[in-house]
Each structure stands twice: as structure tokens, then as C-alpha cells.
C-alpha atoms as a PDB file:
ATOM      1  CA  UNK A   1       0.000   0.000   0.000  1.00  0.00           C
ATOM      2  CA  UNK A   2       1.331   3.156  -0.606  1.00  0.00           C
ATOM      3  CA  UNK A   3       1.659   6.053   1.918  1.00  0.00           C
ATOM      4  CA  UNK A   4      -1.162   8.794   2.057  1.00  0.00           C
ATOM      5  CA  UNK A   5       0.609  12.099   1.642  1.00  0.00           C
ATOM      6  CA  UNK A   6      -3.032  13.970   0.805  1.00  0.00           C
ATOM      7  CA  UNK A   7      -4.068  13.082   4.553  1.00  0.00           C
ATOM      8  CA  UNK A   8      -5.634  16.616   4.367  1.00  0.00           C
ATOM      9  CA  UNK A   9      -8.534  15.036   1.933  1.00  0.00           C
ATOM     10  CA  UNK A  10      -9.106  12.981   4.932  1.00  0.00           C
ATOM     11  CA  UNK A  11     -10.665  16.128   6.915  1.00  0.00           C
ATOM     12  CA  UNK A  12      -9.287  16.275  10.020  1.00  0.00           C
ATOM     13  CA  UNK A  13     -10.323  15.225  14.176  1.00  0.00           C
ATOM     14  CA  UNK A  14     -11.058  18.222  16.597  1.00  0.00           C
ATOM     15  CA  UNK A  15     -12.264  17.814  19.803  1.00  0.00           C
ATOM     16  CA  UNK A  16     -13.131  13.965  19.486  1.00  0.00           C
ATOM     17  CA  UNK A  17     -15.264  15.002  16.352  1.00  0.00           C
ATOM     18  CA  UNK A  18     -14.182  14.191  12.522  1.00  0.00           C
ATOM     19  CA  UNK A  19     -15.070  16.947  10.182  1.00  0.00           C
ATOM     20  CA  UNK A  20     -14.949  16.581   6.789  1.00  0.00           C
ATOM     21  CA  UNK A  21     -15.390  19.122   3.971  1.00  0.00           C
ATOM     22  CA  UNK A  22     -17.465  17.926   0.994  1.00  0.00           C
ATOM     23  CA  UNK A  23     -18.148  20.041  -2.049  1.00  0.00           C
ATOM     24  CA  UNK A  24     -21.736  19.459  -3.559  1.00  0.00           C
ATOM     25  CA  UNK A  25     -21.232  18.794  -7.739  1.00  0.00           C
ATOM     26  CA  UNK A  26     -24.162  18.344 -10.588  1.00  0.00           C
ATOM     27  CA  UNK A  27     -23.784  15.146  -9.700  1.00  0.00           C
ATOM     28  CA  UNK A  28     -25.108  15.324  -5.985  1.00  0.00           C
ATOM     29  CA  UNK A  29     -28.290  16.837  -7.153  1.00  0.00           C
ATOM     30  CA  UNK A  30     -31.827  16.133  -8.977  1.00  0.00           C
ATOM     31  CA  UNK A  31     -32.832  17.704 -11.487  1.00  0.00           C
ATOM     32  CA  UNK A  32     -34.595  21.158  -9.593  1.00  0.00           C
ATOM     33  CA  UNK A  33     -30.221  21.559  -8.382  1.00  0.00           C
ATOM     34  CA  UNK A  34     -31.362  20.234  -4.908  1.00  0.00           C
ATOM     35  CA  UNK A  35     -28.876  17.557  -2.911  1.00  0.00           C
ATOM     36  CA  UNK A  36     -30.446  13.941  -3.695  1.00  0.00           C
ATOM     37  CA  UNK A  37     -31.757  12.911  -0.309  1.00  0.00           C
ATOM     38  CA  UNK A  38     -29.059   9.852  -1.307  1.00  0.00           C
ATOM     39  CA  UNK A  39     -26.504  11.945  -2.017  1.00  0.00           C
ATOM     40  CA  UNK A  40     -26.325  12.571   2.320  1.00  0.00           C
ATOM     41  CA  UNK A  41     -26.043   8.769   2.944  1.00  0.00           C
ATOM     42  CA  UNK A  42     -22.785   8.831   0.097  1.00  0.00           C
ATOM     43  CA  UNK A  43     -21.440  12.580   2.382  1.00  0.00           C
ATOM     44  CA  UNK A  44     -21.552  10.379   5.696  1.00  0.00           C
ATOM     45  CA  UNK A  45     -20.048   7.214   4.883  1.00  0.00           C
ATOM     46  CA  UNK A  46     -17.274   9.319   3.285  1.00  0.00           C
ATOM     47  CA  UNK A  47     -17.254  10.481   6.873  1.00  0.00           C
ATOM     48  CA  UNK A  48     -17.802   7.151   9.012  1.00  0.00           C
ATOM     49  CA  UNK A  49     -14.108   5.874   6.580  1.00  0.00           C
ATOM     50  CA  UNK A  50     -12.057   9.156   6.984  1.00  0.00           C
ATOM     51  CA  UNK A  51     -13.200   9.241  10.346  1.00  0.00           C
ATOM     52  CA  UNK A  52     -11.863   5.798  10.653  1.00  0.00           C
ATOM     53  CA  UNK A  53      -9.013   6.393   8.753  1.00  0.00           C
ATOM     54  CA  UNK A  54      -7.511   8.925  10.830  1.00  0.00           C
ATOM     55  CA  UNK A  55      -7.776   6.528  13.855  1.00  0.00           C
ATOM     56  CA  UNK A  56      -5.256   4.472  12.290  1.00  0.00           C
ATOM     57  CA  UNK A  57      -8.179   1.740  10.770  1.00  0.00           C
ATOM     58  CA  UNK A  58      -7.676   2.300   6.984  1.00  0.00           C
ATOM     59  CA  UNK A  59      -9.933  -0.547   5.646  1.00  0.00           C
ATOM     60  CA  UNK A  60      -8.115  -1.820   3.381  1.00  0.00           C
ATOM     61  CA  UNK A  61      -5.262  -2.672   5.906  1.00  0.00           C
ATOM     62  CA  UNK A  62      -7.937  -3.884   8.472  1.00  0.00           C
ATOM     63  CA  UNK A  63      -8.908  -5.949   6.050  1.00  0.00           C
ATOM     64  CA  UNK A  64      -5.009  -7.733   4.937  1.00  0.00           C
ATOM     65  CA  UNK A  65      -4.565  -8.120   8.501  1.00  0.00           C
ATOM     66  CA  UNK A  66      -7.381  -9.571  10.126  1.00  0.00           C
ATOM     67  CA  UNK A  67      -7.907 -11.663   7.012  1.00  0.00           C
ATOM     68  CA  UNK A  68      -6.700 -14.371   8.216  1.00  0.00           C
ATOM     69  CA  UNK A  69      -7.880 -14.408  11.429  1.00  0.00           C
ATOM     70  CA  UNK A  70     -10.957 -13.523  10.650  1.00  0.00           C
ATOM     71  CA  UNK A  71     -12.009 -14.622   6.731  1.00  0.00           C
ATOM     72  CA  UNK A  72     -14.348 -11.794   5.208  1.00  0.00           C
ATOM     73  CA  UNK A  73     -14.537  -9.431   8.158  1.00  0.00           C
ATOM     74  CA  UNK A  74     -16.501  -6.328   7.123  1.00  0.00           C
ATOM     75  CA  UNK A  75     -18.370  -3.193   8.043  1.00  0.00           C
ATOM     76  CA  UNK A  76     -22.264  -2.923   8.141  1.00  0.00           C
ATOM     77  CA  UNK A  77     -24.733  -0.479   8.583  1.00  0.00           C
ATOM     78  CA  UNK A  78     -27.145  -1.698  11.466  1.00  0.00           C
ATOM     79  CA  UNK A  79     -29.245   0.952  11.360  1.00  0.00           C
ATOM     80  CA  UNK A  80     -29.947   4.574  10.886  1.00  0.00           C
ATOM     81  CA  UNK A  81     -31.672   7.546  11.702  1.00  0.00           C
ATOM     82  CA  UNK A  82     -31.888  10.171   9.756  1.00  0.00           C
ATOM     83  CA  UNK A  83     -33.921  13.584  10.049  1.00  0.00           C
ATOM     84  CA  UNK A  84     -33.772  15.809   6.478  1.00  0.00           C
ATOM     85  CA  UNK A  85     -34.101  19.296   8.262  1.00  0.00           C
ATOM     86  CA  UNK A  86     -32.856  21.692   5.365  1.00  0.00           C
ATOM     87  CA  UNK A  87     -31.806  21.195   1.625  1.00  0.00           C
ATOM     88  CA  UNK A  88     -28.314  21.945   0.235  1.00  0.00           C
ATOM     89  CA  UNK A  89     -27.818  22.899  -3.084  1.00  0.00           C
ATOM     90  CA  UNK A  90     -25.148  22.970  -6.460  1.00  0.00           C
ATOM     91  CA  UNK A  91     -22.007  24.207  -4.848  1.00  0.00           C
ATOM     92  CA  UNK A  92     -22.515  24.643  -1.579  1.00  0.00           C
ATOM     93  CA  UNK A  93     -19.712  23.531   1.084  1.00  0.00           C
ATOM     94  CA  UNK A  94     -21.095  21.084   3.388  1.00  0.00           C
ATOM     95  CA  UNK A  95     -19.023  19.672   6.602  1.00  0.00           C
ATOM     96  CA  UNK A  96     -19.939  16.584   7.420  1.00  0.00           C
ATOM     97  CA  UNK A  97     -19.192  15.850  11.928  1.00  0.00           C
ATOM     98  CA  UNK A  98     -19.096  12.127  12.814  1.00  0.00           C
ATOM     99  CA  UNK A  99     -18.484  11.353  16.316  1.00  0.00           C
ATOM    100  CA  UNK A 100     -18.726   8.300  18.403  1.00  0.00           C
ATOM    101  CA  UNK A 101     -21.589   8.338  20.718  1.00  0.00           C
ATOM    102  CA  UNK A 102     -21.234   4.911  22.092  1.00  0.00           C
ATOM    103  CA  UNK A 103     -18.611   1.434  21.671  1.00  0.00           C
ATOM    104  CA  UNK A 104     -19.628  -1.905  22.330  1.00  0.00           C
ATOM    105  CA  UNK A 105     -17.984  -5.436  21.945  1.00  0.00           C
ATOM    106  CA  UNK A 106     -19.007  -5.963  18.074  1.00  0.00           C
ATOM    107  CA  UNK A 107     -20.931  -2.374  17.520  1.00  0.00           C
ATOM    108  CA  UNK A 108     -20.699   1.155  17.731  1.00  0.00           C
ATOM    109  CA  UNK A 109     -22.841   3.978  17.122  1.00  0.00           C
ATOM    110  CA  UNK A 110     -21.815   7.072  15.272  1.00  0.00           C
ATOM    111  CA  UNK A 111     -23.494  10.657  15.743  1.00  0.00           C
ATOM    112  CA  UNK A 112     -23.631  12.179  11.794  1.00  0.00           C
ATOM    113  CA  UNK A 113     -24.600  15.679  11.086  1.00  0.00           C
ATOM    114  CA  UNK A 114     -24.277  17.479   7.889  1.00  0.00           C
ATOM    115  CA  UNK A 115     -24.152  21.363   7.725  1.00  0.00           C
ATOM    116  CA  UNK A 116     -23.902  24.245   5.575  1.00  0.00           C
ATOM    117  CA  UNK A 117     -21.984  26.677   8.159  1.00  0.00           C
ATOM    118  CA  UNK A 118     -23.902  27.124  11.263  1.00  0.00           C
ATOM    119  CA  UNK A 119     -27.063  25.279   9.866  1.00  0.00           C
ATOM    120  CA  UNK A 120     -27.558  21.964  10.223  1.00  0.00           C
ATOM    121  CA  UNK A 121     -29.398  20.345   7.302  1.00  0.00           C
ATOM    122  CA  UNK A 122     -29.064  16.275   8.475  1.00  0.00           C
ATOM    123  CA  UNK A 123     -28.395  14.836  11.390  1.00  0.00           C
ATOM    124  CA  UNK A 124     -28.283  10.779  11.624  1.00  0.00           C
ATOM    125  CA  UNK A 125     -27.481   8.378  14.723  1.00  0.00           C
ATOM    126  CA  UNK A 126     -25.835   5.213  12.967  1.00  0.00           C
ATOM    127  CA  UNK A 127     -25.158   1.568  14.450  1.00  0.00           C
ATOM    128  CA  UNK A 128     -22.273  -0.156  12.515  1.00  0.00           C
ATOM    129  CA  UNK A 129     -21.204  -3.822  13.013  1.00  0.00           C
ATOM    130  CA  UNK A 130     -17.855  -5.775  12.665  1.00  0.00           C
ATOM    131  CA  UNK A 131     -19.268  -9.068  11.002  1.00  0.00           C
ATOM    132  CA  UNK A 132     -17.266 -11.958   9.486  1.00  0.00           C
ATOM    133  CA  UNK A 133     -19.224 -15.081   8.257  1.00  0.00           C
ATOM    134  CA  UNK A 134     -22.481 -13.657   8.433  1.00  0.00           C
ATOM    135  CA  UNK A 135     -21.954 -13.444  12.278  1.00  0.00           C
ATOM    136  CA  UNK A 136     -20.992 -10.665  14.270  1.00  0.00           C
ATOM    137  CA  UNK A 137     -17.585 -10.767  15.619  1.00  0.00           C
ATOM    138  CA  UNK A 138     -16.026  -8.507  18.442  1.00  0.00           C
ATOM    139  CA  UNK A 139     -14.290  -5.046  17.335  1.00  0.00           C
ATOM    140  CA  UNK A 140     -11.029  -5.533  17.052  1.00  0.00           C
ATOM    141  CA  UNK A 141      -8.833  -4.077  20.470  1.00  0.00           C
ATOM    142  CA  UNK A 142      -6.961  -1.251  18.705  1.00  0.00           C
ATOM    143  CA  UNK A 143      -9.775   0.572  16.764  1.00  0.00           C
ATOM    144  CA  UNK A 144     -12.098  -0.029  20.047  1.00  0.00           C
ATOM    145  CA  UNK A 145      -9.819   1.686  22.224  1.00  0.00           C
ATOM    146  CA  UNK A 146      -8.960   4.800  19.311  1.00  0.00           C
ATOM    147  CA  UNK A 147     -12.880   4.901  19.617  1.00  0.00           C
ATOM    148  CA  UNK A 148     -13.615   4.915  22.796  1.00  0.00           C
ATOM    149  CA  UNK A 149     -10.438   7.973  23.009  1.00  0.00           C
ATOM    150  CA  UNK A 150     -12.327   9.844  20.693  1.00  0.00           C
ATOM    151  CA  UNK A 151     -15.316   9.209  22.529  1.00  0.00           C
ATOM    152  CA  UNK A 152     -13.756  10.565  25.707  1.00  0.00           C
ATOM    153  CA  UNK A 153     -12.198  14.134  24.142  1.00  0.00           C
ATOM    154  CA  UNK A 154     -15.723  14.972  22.776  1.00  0.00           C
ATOM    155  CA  UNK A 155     -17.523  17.150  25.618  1.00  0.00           C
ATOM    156  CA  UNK A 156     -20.132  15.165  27.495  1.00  0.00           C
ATOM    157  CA  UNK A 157     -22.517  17.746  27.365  1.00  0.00           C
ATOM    158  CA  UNK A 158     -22.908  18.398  23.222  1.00  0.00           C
ATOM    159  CA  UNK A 159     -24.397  16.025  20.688  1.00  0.00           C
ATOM    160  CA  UNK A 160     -23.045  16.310  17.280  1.00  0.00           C
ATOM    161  CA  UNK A 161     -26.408  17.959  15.966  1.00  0.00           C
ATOM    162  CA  UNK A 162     -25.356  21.266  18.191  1.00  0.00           C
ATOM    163  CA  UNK A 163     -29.106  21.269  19.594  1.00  0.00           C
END
């Protein structure tokens, strides 16, 4: 694999939050220049991987090494919740905050919100499993611990969403 010397794509990890910046193109739209209500589930798992990412659990290494410990380990979406509070629009800058609201032994759930400055246009609570062979298997001990860190730096008192 080679090294990542754009890290800055990545976004970045303040306070026990990831922010990432994410540009809205033609592409993220319908056809009235609107963000695709779609286009918001594509912004946050960008998030959920840089996020990850920058806690030292690139997927594609998790993947090489746990591979043979653990044959076709993988992330899934458990569920989400999702409340569509304002639209974005054709070239708008979006930052998209992921935090860790809560680790388990083979789950976590993720705090989401998307916003245009101040305003927050989505916010989403997400439960991801670590599953290998259709079962789910325990997080493994290093990206549990970078969580629960994260988890630990973010103020006790604020929720992603800001509300």
C-alpha cells in the first residue's frame, strides 16, 4: 500500500469530532439543483471511513490483517436515523461531523450531522457492526480503544447535531 501524503482530503479530528469538507457537484443533485436525499447517505459514509481512517483503521489494511484471522470481516450499517431538516444545493460547502456516541464489543454507534456553516441540514445516529461469516464478531482491540479515546475528548454535554 502506498503512503497517504493527501491526509488533508481525509478532513481532520477536533475535539473527538471528525469533520470533513465535501463540495456538492451536478452530480449530488436532482434535477430542480437540490442535494439527492441519497446523495447525504454517500457525504456520511465518506465520513464514518475518513473518520476511521484517521484513527489508524484504513480498511483496506484492516482488512489484509485480520484476514486471516478472521475470513471476510466487514463493516455494516445496522441501522440509521436520519432527520432531512434543510436542503443543500449545487455548490454549496457542506461539513460533514461524525463522532462516536457509544462502543460496544461488536458495535458502535456514530453521531452524523451534515451542515452548511452554522445550519444543520441532516443529522443521523448510525449503528455499525464488525461481522465476518455472516456473524458478528467482536471489534477488534486497537480501533475499540482509538474509539472509545475519541469518545472521551468529545464534551459530554454536546451532541453532534449542536441542539
Amino acid at each position: 500500500m502506498t503512503p497517504d501524503t493527501h491526509h488533508h482530503i481525509s478532513g481532520e479530528i477536533r475535539h473527538g469530532r471528525h469533520v470533513l469538507a465535501v463540495r456538492v457537484y451536478y452530480e449530488d443533485t436532482d434535477f430542480t439543483g437540490v442535494v439527492y436525499h441519497a446523495s447525504y447517505l454517500r457525504f456520511m459514509e465518506r465520513g464514518r471511513t475518513d473518520f476511521m481512517r484517521l484513527l489508524g483503521a484504513d480498511q483496506r489494511a484492516l482488512f489484509e490483517e485480520t484476514a486471516q484471522e478472521v475470513p471476510g470481516f466487514h463493516f455494516v450499517v445496522r441501522s440509521m436515523t436520519i432527520e432531512f431538516l434543510k436542503s443543500a444545493h449545487m455548490d454549496d460547502l457542506l461539513e460533514i461531523t461524525t463522532a462516536p456516541e457509544e462502543v460496544k464489543g461488536a458495535s458502535m454507534t456514530l453521531r452524523q450531522r451534515v451542515a452548511r456553516g452554522a445550519e444543520t441540514l441532516v443529522e443521523a445516529r448510525v449503528r455499525v457492526a464488525f461481522v465476518a461469516g455472516g456473524k458478528a464478531r467482536r471489534i477488534p482491540k486497537a480501533l475499540r480503544q482509538a474509539m472509545r479515546a475519541e469518545e472521551d475528548t468529545a464534551p459530554p454535554h454536546q451532541q453532534v447535531g449542536g441542539r
